[in-house]
N, C-alpha and C. Protein backbone atom coordinates (compact mmCIF):
# COMPACT_ATOMS: atom_id res chain seq x y z
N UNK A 1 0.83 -1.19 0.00
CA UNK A 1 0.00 0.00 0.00
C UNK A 1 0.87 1.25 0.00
N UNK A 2 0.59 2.38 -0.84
CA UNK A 2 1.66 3.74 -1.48
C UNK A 2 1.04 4.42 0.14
N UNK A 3 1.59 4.77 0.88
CA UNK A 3 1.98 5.58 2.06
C UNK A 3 2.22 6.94 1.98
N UNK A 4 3.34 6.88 1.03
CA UNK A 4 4.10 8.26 0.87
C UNK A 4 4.16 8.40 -0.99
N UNK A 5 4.26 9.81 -1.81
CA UNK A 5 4.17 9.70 -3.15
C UNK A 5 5.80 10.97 -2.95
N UNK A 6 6.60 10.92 -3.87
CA UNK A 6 7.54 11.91 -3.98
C UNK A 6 6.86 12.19 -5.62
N UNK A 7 6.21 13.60 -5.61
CA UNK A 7 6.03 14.16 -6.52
C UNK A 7 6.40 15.57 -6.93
N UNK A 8 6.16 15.96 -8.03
CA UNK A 8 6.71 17.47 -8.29
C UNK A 8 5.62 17.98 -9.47
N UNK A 9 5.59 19.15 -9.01
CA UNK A 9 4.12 19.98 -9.60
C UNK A 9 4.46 21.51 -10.44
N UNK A 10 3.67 21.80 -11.59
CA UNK A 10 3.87 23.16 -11.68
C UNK A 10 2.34 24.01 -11.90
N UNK A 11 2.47 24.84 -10.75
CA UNK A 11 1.49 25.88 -10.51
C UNK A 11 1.33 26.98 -11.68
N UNK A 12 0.44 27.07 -12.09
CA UNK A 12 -0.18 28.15 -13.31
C UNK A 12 -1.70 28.97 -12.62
N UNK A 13 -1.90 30.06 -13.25
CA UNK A 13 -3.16 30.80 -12.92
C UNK A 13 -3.77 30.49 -13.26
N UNK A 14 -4.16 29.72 -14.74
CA UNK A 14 -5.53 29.39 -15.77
C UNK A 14 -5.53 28.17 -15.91
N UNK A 15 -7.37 27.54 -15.92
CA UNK A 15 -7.11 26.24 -16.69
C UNK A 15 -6.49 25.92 -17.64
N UNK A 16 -6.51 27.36 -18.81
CA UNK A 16 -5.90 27.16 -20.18
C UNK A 16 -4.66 26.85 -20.27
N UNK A 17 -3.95 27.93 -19.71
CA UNK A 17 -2.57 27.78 -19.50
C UNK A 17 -1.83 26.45 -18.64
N UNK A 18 -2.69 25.60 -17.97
CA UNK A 18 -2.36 24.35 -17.85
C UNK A 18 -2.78 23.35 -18.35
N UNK A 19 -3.89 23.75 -19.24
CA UNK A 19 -4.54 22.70 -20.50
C UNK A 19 -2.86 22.54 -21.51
N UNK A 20 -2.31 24.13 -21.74
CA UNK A 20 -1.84 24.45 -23.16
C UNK A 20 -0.31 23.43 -22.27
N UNK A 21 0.37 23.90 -21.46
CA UNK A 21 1.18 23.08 -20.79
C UNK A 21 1.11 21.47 -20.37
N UNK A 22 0.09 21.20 -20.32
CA UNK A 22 -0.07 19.55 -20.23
C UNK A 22 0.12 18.90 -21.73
N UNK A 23 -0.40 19.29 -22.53
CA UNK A 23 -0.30 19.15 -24.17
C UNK A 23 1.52 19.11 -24.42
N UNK A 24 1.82 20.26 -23.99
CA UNK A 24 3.64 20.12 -24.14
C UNK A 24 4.36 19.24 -23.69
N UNK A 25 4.08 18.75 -22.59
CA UNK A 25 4.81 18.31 -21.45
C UNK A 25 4.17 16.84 -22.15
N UNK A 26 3.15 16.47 -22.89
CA UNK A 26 2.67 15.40 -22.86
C UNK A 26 3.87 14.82 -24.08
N UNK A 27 4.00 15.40 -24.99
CA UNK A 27 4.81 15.41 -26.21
C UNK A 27 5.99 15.57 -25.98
N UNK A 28 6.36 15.47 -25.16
CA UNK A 28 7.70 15.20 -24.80
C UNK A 28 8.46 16.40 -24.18
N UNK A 29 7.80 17.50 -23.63
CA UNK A 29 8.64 18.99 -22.88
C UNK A 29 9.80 18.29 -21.86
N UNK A 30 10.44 18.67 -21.41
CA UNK A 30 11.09 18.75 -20.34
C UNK A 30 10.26 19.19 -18.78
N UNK A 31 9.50 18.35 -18.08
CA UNK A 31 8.75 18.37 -17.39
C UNK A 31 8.94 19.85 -15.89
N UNK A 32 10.19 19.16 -15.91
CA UNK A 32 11.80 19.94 -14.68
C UNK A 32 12.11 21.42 -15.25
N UNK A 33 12.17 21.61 -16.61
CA UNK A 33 12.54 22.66 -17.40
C UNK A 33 10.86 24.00 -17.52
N UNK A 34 10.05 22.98 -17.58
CA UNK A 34 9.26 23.49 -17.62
C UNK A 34 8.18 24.72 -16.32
N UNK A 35 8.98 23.69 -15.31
CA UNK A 35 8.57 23.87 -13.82
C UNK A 35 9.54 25.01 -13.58
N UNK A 36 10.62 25.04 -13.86
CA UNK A 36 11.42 26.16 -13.62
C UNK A 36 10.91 27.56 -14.48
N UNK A 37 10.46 27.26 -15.92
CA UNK A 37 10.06 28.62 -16.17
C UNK A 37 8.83 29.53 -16.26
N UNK A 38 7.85 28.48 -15.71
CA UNK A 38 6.69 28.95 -15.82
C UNK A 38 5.95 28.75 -14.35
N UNK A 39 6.76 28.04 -13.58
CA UNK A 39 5.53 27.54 -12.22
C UNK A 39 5.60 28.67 -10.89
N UNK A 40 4.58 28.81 -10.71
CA UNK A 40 4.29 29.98 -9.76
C UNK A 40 4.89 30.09 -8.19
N UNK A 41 4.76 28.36 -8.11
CA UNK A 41 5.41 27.89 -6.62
C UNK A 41 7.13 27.70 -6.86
N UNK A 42 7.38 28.37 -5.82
CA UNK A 42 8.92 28.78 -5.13
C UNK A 42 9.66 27.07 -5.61
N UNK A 43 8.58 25.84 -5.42
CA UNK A 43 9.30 24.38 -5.86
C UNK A 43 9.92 24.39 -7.29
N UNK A 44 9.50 25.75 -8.12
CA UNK A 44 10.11 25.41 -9.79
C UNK A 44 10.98 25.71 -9.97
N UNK A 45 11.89 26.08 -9.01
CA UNK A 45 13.50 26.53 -8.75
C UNK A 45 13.88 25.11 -8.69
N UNK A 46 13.60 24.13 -8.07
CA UNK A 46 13.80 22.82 -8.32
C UNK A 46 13.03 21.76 -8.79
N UNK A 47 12.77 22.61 -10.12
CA UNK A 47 12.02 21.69 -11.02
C UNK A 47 10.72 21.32 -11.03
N UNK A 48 10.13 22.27 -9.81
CA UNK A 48 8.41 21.47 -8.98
C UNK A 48 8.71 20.57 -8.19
N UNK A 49 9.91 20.00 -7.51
CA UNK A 49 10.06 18.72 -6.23
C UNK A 49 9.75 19.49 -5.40
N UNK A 50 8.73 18.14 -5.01
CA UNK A 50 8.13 18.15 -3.62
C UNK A 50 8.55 17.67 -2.65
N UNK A 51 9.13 16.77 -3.20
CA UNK A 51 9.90 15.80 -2.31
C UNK A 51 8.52 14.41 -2.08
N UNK A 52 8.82 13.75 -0.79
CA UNK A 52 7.92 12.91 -0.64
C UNK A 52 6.93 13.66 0.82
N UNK A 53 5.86 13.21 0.28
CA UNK A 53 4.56 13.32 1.44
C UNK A 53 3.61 12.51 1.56
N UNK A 54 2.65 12.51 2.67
CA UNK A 54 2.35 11.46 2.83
C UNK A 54 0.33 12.41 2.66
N UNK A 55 -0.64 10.91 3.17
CA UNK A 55 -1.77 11.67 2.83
C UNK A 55 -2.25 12.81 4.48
N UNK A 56 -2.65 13.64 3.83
CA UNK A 56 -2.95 14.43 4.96
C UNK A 56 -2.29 15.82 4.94
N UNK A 57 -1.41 15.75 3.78
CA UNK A 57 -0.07 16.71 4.09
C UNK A 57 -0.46 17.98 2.65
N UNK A 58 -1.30 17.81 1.75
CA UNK A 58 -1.91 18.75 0.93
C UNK A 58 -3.09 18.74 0.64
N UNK A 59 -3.35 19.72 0.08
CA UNK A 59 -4.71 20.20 -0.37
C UNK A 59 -5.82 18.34 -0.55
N UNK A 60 -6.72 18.85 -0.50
CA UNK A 60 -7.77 17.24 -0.80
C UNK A 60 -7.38 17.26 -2.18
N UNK A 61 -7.77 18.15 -3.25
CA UNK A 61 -7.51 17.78 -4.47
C UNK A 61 -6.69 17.52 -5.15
N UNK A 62 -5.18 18.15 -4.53
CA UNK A 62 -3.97 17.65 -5.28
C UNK A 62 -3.44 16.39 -4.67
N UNK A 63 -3.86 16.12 -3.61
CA UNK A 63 -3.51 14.71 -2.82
C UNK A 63 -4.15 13.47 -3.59
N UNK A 64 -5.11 13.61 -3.91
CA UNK A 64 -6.30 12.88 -4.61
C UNK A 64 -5.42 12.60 -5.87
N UNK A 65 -5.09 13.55 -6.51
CA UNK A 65 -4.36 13.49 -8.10
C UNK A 65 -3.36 12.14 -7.67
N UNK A 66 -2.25 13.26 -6.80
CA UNK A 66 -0.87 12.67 -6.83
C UNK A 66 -0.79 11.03 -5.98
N UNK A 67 -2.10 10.66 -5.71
CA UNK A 67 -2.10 9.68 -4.69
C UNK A 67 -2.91 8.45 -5.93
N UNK A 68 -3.60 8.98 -6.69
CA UNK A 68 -3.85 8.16 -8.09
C UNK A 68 -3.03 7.88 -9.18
N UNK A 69 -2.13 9.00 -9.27
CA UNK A 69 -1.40 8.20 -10.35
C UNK A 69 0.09 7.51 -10.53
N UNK A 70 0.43 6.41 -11.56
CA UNK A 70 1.26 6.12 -11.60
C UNK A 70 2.48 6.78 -11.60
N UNK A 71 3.70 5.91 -11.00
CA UNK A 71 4.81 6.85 -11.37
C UNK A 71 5.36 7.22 -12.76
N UNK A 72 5.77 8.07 -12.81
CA UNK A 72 5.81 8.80 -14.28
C UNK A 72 4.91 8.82 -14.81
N UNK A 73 3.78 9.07 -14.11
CA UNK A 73 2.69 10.14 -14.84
C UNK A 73 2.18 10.85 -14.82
N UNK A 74 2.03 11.77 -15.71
CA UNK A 74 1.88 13.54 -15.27
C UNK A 74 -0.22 13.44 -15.22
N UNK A 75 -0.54 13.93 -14.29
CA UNK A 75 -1.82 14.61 -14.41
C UNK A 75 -1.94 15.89 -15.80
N UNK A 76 -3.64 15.29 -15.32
CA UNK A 76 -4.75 16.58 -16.20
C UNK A 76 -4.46 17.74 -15.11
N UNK A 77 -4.83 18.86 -15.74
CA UNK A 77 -4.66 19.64 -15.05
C UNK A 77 -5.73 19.64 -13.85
N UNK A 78 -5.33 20.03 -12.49
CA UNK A 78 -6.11 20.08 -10.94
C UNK A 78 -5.97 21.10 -10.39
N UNK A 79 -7.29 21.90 -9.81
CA UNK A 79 -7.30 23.13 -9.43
C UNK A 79 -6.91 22.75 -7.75
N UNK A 80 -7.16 23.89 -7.42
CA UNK A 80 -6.67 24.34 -5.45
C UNK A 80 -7.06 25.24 -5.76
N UNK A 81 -7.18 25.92 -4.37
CA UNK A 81 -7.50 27.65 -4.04
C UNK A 81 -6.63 28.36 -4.59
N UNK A 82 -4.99 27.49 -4.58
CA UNK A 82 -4.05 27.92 -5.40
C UNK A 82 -3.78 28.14 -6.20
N UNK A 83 -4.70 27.76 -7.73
CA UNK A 83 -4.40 28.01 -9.32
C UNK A 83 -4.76 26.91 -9.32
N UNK A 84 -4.08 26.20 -10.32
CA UNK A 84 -4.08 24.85 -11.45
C UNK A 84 -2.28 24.47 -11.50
N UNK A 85 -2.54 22.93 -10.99
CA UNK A 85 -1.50 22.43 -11.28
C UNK A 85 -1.14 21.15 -12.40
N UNK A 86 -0.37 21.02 -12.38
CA UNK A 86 -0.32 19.80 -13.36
C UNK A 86 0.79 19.05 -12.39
N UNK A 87 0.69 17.84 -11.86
CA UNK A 87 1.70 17.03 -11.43
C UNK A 87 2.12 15.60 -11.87
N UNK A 88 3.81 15.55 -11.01
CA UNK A 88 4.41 14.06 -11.72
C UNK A 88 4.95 13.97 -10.48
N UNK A 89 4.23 12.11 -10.67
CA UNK A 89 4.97 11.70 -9.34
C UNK A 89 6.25 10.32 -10.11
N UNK A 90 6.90 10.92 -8.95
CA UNK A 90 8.16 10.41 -9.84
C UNK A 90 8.99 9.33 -8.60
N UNK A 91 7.74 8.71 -7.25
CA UNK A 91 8.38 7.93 -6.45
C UNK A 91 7.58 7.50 -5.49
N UNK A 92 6.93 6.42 -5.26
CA UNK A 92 6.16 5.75 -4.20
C UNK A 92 6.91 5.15 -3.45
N UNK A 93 6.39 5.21 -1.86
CA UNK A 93 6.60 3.95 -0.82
C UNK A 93 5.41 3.59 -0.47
């Protein structure tokens, strides 16, 4: 049973603008590269790492995402009070 997810996220203001970014990133962007030049959260200095967390430790809706999907795979875009993110989890325990 996944406990803990080590994922990394990049924060945008618009659905669009994380519709138009999931499309890139799907086709092959640089996921890390991408997080650094466009993501709103202070994590896109390192690429969107989150490091690892466990459930309880973010928002219901981005927990929900990052706690469904496989590793190496990026989400649809998911809102928060925070914007719209798009995330990759890139490590289960």
């Amino acid at each position: 049973m996944t406990t803990e997810v080590r994922a990394s996220h990049i924060l945008v203001k618009s659905e669009q603008e994380a519709k138009d970014l999931y499309d890139k990133i799907k086709n092959a962007d640089d996921f890390a590269k991408a997080a650094q030049e466009v993501s709103l959260c202070p994590s896109g200095q390192n690429g969107g790492d989150l490091g690892f967390f466990g459930k309880g430790m973010m928002v219901k809706p981005f927990e929900d995402a990052a706690f469904s999907l496989e590793t190496g795979e990026v989400s649809q875009p998911v809102e928060t009070q925070f914007g719209w993110h798009l995330i990759l989890v890139t490590d289960k325990n």
